[in-house]
Protein backbone atom coordinates (compact mmCIF):
# COMPACT_ATOMS: atom_id res chain seq x y z
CA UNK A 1 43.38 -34.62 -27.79
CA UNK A 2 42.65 -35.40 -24.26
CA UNK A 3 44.27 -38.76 -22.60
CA UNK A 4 42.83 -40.71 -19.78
CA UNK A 5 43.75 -38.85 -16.89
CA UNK A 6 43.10 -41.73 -14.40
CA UNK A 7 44.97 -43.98 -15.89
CA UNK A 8 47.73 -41.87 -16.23
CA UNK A 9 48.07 -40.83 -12.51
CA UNK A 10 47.64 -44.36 -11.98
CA UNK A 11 50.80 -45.08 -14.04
CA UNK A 12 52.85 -42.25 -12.43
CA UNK A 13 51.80 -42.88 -9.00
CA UNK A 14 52.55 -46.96 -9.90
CA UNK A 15 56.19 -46.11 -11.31
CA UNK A 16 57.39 -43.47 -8.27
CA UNK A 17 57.11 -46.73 -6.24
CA UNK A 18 59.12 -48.60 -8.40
CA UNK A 19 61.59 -46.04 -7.94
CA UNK A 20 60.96 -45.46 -4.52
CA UNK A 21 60.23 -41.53 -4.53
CA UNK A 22 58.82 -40.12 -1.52
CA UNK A 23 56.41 -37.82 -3.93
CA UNK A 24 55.01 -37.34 -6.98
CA UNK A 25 52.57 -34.46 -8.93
CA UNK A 26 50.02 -35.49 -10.99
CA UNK A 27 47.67 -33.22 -12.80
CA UNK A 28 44.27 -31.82 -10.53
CA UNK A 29 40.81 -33.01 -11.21
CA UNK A 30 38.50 -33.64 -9.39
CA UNK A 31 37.76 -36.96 -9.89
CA UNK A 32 41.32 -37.44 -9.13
CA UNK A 33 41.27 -35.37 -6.07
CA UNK A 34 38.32 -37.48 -4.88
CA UNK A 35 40.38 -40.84 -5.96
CA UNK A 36 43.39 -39.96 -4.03
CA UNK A 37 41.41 -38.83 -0.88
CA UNK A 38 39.88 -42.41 -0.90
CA UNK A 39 43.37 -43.59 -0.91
CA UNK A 40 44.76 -41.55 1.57
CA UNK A 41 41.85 -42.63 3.78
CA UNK A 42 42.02 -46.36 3.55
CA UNK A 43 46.09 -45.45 4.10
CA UNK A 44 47.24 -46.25 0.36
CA UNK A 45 49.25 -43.09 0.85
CA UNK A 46 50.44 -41.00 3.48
CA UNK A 47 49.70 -37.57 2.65
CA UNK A 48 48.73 -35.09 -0.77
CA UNK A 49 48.40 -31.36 -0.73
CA UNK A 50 46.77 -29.36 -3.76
CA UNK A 51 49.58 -26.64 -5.23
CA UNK A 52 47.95 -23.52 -5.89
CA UNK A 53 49.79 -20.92 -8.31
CA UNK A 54 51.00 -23.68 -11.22
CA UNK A 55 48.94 -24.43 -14.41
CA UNK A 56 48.04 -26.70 -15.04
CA UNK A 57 47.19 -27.26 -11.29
CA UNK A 58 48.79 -30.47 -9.70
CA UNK A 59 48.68 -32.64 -6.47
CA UNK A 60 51.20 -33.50 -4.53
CA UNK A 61 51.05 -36.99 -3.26
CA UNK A 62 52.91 -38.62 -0.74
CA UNK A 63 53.95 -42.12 -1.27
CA UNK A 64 53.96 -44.08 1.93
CA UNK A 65 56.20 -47.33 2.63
CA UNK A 66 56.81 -49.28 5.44
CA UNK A 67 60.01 -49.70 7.89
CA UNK A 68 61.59 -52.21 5.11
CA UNK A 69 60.71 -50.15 2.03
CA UNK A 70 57.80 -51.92 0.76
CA UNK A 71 55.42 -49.88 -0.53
CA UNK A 72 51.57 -49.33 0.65
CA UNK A 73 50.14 -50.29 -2.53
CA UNK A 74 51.01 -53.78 -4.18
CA UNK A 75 48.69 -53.47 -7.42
CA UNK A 76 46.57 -50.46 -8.78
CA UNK A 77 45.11 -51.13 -11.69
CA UNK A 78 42.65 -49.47 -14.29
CA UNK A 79 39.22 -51.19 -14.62
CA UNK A 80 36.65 -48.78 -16.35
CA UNK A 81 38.30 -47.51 -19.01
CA UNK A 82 37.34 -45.14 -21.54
CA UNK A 83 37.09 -47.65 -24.82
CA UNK A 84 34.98 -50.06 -22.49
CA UNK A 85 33.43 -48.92 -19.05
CA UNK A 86 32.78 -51.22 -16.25
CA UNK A 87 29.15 -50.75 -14.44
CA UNK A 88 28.11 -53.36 -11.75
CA UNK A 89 24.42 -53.16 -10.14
CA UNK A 90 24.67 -52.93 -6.33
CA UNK A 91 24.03 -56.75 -5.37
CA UNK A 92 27.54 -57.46 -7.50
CA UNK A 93 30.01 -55.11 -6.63
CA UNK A 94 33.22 -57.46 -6.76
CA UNK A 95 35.77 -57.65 -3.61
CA UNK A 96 39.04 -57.19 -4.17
CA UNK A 97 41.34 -60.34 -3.14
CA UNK A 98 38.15 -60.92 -1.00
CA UNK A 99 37.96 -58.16 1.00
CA UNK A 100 41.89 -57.37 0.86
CA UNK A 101 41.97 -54.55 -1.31
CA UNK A 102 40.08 -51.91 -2.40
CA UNK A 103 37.58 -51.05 -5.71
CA UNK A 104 36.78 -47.22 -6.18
CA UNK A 105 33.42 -46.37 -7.81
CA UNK A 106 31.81 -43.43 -8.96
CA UNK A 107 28.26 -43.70 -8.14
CA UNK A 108 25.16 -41.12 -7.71
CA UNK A 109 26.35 -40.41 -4.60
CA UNK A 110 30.10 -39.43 -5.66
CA UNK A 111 33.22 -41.44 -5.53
CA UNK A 112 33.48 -44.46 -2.96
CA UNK A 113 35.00 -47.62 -2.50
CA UNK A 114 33.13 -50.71 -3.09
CA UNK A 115 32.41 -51.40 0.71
CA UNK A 116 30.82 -47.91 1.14
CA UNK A 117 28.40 -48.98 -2.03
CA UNK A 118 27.56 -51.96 -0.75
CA UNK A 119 26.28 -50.69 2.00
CA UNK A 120 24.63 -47.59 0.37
CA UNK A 121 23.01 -50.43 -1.54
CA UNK A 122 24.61 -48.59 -5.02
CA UNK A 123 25.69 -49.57 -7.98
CA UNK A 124 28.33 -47.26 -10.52
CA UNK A 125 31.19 -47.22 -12.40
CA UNK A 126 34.22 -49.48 -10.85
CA UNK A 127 37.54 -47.05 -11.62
CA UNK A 128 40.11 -48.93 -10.61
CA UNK A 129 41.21 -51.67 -7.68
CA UNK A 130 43.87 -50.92 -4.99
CA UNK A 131 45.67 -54.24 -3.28
């Protein structure tokens, strides 16, 4: 039987900052490859690296703070998930704390965040919000 494997890097990557690790490996996909790129982008996190040789296959991301210890990411939270999926048309993709944070969508044209959709003029699937 095959968990949610968003929501479970989601909870890893959520509880290393509790703890304050520097990194954390969570299992490859490529949805979540394409998830954490978006977050190393928008600077959610400060680096990952795909380990090659391991099986499963894993991704090493690296949790970024700032020079008091907070951590980059406040919230991350699940939207879609897989008992009830979230799909917004184009003209209603929601902002997150208006404009603050992030939404990532997986659209026709791949995985983006909900700025890059709106002006794509796309609708999808809303994954999860960053803050």
């Amino acid at each position: 039987m095959r968990t949610d494997l968003v929501a479970d890097t989601l909870t890893v990557i959520r509880n290393a900052y509790m703890i304050k690790k520097e990194t954390v490996d969570v299992i490859k996909n490529n949805l979540i490859l394409s998830i954490l790129e978006i977050l190393k982008r928008e600077n959610y996190i400060s680096n990952l690296k795909v380990l090659e040789g391991q099986t499963p296959k894993l991704i090493r991301v690296y949790l970024k703070y700032d020079s008091e210890g907070k951590s980059a990411i406040i919230g991350l939270e699940r939207v879609s998930k897989s008992s009830l999926r979230r799909y917004v048309h184009a003209k209603r993709i929601p902002k997150v704390l208006n404009g603050l944070g992030l939404a990532i969508l997986t659209t026709s044209k791949g995985v983006v965040t909900n700025k890059e959709a709106r002006e794509m003029k796309i609708g999808g699937e809303i994954i999860l919000s960053v803050w």
